[in-house]
Protein backbone atom coordinates (compact mmCIF):
# COMPACT_ATOMS: atom_id res chain seq x y z
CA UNK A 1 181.95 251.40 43.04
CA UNK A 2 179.09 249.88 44.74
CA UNK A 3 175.79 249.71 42.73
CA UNK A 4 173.64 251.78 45.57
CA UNK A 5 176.60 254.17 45.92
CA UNK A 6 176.07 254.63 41.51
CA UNK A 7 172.17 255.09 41.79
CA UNK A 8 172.95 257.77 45.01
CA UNK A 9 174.74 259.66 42.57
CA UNK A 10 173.08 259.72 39.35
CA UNK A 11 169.97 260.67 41.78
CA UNK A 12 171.41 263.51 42.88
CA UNK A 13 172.59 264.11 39.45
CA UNK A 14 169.19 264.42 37.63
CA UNK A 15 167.48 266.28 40.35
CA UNK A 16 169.71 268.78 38.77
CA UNK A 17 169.74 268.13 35.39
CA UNK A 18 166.65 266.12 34.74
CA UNK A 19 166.92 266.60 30.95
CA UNK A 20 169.85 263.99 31.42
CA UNK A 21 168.85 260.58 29.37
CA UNK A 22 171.57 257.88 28.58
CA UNK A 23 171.59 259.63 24.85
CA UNK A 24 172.57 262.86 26.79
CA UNK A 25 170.14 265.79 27.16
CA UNK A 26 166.77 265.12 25.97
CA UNK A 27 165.46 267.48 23.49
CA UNK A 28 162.20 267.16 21.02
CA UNK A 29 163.89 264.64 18.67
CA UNK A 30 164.99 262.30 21.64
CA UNK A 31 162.45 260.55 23.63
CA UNK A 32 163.47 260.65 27.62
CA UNK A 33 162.93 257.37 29.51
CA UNK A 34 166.46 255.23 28.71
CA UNK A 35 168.28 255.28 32.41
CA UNK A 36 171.64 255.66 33.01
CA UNK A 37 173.83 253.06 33.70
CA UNK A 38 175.17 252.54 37.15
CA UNK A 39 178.14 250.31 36.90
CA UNK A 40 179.26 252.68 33.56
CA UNK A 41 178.68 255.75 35.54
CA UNK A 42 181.31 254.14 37.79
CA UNK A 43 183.45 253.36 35.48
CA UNK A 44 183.58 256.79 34.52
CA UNK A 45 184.06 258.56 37.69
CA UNK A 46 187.04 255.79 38.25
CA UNK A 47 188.68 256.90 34.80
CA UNK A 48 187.98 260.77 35.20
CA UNK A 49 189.06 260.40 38.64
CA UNK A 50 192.79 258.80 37.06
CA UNK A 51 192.66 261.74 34.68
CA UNK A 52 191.61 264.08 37.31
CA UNK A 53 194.84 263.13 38.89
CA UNK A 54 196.89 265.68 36.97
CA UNK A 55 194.84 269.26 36.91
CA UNK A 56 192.27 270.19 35.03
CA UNK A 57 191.65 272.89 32.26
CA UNK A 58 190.66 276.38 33.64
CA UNK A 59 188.23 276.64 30.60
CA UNK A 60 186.14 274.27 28.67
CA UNK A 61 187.84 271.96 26.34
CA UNK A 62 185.55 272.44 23.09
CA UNK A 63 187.67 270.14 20.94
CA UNK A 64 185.75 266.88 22.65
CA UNK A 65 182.31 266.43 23.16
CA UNK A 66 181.00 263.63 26.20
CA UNK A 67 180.48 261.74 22.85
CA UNK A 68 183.93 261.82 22.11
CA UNK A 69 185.55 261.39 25.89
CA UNK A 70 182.98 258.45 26.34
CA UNK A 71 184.71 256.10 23.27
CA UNK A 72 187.54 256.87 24.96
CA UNK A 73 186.29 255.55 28.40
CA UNK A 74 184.79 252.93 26.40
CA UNK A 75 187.93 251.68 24.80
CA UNK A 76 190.23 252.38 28.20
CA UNK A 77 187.29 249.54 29.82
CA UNK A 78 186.94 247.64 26.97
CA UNK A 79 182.22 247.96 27.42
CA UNK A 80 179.82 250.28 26.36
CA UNK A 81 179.38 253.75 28.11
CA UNK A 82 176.27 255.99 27.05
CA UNK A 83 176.97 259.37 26.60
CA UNK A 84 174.71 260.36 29.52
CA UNK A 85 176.79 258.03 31.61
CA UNK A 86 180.01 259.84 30.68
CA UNK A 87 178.42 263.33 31.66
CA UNK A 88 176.71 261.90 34.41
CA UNK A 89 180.25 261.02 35.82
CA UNK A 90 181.97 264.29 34.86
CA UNK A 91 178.87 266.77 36.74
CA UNK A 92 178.94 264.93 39.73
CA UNK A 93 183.02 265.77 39.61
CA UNK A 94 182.21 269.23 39.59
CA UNK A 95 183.62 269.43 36.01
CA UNK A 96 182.73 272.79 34.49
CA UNK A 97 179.84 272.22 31.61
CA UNK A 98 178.91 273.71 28.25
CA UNK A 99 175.41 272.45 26.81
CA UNK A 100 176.14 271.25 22.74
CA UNK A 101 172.86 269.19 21.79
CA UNK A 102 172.58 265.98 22.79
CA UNK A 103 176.52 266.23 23.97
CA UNK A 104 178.56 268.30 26.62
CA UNK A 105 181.96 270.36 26.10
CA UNK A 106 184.01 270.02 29.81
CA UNK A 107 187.06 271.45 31.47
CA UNK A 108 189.05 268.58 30.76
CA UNK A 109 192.54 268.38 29.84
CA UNK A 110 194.10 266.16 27.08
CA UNK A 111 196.86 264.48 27.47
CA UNK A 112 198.29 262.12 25.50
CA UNK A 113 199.10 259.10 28.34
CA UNK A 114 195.45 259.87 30.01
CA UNK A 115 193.43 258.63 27.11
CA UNK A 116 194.00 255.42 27.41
């Protein structure tokens, strides 16, 4: 993914969720201010986009947080993803969202072969 194509998106992103930080959603303990990440953000969207491939989850998966999908992403690339990057990635995707903290719950499916 181009780098301008990245920015477009987490743009359009925060103008809806502007609480989004790389840490994931800002909140009294967690200063705002660290961006996100356009080349992870990519990364992201290319792995959810592999996963995407086989359906997703009609409700929200509560058994991973963004935390939890991004070390996954994170090991699958072999870099560092942010949290904010992961759920940056997965709202663009129209993945359905729960709110947990700094984290996110999503409508995505595990399966065994698709977290690698």
């Amino acid at each position: 993914m181009e780098r301008d194509e990245a920015l477009s998106i987490i743009y359009q992103v925060q103008q809806q969720h502007p609480d989004l930080t790389a840490s994931g959603f800002s909140n009294e303990r967690h200063a705002r201010g660290h961006s996100l990440d356009p080349k992870a953000v990519g990364l992201c969207i290319e792995w959810l986009l592999r996963h995407d491939a086989l359906e997703r989850r009609k409700t929200i998966n509560t058994r991973r947080t963004s935390y939890s999908w991004k070390h996954i992403v994170e090991r699958h690339f072999d870099t560092y993803i942010a949290n904010g990057d992961f759920i940056c990635a997965a709202l663009y995707l129209k993945y359905k969202m729960k709110k947990q903290s700094l984290n996110a719950y999503f409508n995505i499916k595990e399966l065994k072969n698709a977290l690698r």
